[in-house]
N, C-alpha and C. Protein backbone atom coordinates (compact mmCIF):
# COMPACT_ATOMS: atom_id res chain seq x y z
N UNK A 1 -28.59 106.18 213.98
CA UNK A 1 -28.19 106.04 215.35
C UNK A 1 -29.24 106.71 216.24
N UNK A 2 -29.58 106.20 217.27
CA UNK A 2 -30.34 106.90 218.15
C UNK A 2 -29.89 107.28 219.65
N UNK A 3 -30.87 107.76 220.08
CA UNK A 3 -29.70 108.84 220.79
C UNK A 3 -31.00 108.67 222.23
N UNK A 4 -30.55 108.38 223.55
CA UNK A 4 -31.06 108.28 224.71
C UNK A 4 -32.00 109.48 225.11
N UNK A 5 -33.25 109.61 225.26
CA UNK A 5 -33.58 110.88 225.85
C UNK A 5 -33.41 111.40 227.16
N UNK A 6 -33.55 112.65 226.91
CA UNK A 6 -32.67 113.39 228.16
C UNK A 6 -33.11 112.81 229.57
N UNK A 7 -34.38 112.69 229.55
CA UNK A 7 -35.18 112.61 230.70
C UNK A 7 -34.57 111.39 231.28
N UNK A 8 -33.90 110.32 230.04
CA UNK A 8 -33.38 108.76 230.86
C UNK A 8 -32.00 109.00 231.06
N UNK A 9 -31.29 109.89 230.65
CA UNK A 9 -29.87 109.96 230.96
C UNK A 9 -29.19 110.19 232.13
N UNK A 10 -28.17 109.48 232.46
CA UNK A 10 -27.49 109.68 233.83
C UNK A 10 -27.16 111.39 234.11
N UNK A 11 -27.68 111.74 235.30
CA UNK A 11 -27.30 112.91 235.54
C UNK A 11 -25.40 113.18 234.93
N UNK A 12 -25.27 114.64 234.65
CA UNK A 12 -23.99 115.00 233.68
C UNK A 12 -23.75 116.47 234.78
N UNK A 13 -21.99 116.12 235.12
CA UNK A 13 -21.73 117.11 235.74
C UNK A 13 -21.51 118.32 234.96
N UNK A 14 -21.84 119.73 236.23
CA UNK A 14 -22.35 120.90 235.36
C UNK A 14 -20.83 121.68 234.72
N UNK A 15 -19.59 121.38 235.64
CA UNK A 15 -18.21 121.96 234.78
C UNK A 15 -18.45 121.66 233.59
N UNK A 16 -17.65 122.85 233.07
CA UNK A 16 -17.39 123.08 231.50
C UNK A 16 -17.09 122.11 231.07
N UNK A 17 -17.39 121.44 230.33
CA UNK A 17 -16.87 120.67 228.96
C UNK A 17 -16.69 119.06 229.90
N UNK A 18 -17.17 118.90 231.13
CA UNK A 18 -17.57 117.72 231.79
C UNK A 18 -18.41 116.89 231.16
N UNK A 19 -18.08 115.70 230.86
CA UNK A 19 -19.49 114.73 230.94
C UNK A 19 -19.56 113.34 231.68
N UNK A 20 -19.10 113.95 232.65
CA UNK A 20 -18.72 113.13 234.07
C UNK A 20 -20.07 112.63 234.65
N UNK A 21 -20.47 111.41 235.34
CA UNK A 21 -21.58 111.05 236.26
C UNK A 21 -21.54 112.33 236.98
N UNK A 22 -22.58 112.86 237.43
CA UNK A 22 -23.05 113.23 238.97
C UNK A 22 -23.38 112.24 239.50
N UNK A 23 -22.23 112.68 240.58
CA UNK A 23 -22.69 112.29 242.06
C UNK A 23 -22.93 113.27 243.41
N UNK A 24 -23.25 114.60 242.95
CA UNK A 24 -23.42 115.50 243.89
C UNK A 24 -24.30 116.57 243.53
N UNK A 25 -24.98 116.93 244.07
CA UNK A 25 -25.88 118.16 243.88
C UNK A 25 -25.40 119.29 245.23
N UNK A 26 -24.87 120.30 244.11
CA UNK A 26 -24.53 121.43 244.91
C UNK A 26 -25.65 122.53 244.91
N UNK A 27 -26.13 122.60 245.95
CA UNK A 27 -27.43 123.56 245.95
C UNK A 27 -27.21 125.18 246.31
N UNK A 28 -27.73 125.87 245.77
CA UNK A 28 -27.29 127.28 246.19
C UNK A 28 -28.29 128.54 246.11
N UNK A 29 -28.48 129.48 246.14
CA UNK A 29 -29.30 130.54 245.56
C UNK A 29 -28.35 131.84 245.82
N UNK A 30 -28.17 132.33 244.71
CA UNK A 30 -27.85 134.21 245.38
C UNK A 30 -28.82 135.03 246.00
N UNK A 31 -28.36 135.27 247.32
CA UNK A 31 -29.54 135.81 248.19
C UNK A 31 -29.71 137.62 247.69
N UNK A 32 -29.27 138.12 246.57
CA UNK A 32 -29.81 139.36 245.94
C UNK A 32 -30.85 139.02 245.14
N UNK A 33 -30.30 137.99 244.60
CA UNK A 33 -31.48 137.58 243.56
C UNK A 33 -33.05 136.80 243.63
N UNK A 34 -32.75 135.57 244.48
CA UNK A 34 -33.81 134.52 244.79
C UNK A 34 -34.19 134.70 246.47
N UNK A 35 -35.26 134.44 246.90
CA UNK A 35 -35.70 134.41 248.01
C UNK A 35 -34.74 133.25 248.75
N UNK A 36 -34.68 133.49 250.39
CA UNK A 36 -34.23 132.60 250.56
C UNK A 36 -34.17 131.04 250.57
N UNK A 37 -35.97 130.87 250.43
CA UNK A 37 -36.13 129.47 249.90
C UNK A 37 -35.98 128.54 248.77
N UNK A 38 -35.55 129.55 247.74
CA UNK A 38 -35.04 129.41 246.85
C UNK A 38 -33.47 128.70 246.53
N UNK A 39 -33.85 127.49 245.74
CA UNK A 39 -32.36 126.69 245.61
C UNK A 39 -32.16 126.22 244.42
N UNK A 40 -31.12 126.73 243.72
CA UNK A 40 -30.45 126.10 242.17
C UNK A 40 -29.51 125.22 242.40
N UNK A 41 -29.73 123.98 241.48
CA UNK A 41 -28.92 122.86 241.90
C UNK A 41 -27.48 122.82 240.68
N UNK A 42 -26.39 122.87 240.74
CA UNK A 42 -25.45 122.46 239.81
C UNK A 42 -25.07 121.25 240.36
N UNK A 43 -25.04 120.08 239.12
CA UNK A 43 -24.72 118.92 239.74
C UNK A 43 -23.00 119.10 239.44
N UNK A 44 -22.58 117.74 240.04
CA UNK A 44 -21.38 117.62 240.09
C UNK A 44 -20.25 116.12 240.26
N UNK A 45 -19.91 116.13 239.52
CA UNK A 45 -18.86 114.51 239.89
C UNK A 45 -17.45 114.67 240.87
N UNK A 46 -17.35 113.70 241.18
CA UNK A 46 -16.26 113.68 242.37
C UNK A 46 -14.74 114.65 242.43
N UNK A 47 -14.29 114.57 241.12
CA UNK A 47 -13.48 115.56 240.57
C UNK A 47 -13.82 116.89 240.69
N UNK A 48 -14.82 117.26 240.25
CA UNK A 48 -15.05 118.95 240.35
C UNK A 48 -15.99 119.29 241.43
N UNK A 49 -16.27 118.21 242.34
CA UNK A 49 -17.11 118.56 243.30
C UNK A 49 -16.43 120.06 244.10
N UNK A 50 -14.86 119.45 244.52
CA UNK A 50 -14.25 120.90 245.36
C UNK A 50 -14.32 122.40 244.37
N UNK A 51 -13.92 122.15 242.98
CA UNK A 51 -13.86 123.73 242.98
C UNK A 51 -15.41 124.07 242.34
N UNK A 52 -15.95 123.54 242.14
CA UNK A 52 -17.67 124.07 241.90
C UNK A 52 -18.47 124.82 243.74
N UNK A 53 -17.42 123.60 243.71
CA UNK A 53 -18.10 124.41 245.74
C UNK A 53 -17.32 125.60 246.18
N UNK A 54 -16.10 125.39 245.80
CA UNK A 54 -15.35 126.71 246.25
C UNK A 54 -15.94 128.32 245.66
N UNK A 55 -16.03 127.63 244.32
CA UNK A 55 -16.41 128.72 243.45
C UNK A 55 -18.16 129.50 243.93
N UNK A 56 -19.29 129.02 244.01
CA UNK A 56 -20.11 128.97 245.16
C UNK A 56 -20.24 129.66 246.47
N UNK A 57 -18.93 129.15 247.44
CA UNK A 57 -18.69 128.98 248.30
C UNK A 57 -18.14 130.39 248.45
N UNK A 58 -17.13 130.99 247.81
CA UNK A 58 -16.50 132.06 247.85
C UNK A 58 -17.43 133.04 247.76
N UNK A 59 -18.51 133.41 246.62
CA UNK A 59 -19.50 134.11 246.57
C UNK A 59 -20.43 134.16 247.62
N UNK A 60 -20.77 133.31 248.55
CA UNK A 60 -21.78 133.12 249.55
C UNK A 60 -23.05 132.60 248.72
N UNK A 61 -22.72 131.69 247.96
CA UNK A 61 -23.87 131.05 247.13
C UNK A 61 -24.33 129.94 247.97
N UNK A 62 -23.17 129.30 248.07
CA UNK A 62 -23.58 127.89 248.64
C UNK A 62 -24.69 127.58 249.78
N UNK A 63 -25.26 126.59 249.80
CA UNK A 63 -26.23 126.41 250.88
C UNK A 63 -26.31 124.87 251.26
N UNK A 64 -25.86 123.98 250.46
CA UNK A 64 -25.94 122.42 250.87
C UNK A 64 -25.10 121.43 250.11
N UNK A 65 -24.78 120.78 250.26
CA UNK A 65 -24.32 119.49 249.25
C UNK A 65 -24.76 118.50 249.68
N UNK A 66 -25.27 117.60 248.75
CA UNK A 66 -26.08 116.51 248.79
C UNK A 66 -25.75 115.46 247.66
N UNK A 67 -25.44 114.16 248.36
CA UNK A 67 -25.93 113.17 246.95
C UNK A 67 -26.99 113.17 246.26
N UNK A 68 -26.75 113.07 245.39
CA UNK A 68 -27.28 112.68 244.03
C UNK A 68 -28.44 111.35 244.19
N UNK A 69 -29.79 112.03 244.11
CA UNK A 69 -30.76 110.94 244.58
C UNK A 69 -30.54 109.54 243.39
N UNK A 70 -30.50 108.65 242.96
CA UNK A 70 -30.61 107.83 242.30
C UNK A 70 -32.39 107.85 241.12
N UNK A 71 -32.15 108.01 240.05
CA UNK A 71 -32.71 108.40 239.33
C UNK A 71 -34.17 107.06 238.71
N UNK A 72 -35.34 107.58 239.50
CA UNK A 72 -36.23 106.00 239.04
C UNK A 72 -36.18 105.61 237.90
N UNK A 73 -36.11 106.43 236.80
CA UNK A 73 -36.33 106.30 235.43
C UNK A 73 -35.04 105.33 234.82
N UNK A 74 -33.94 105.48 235.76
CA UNK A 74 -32.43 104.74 235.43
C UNK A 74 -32.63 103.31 235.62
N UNK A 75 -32.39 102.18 235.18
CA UNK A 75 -32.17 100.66 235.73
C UNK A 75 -30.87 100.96 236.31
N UNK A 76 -30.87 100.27 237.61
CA UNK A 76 -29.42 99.82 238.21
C UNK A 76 -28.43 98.28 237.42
């Protein structure tokens, strides 16, 4: 059996034990840690979009949400 490489695979939301499409990129940085230009993306599918953001959000992580660019390497 062979198995898709990573680089072609549909983005995979970042919740635990998810293997949901992304359709969201939640962008963030902890401002103790990373400069402020600094941004880590957890992706995310429609379902866990709210508490990945809350969770984020509560900490003062959060900084953007954005769709999910469409991936060149993907055929539509």
């Amino acid at each position: 059996m062979t198995e898709t490489p990573p680089a072609l695979s549909a983005p995979v939301c970042s919740a635990r034990g998810c293997r949901a499409t992304a359709e969201w990129a939640l962008r963030w940085n902890n401002p103790r840690l990373h400069t402020p230009q600094r941004r880590k993306t957890w992706l995310a599918c429609p379902e866990h979009r709210p508490t990945l953001g809350a969770f984020l959000d509560a900490r003062g992580f959060l900084r953007e949400v954005l769709p999910v660019a469409p991936s060149p390497t993907l055929e539509a």
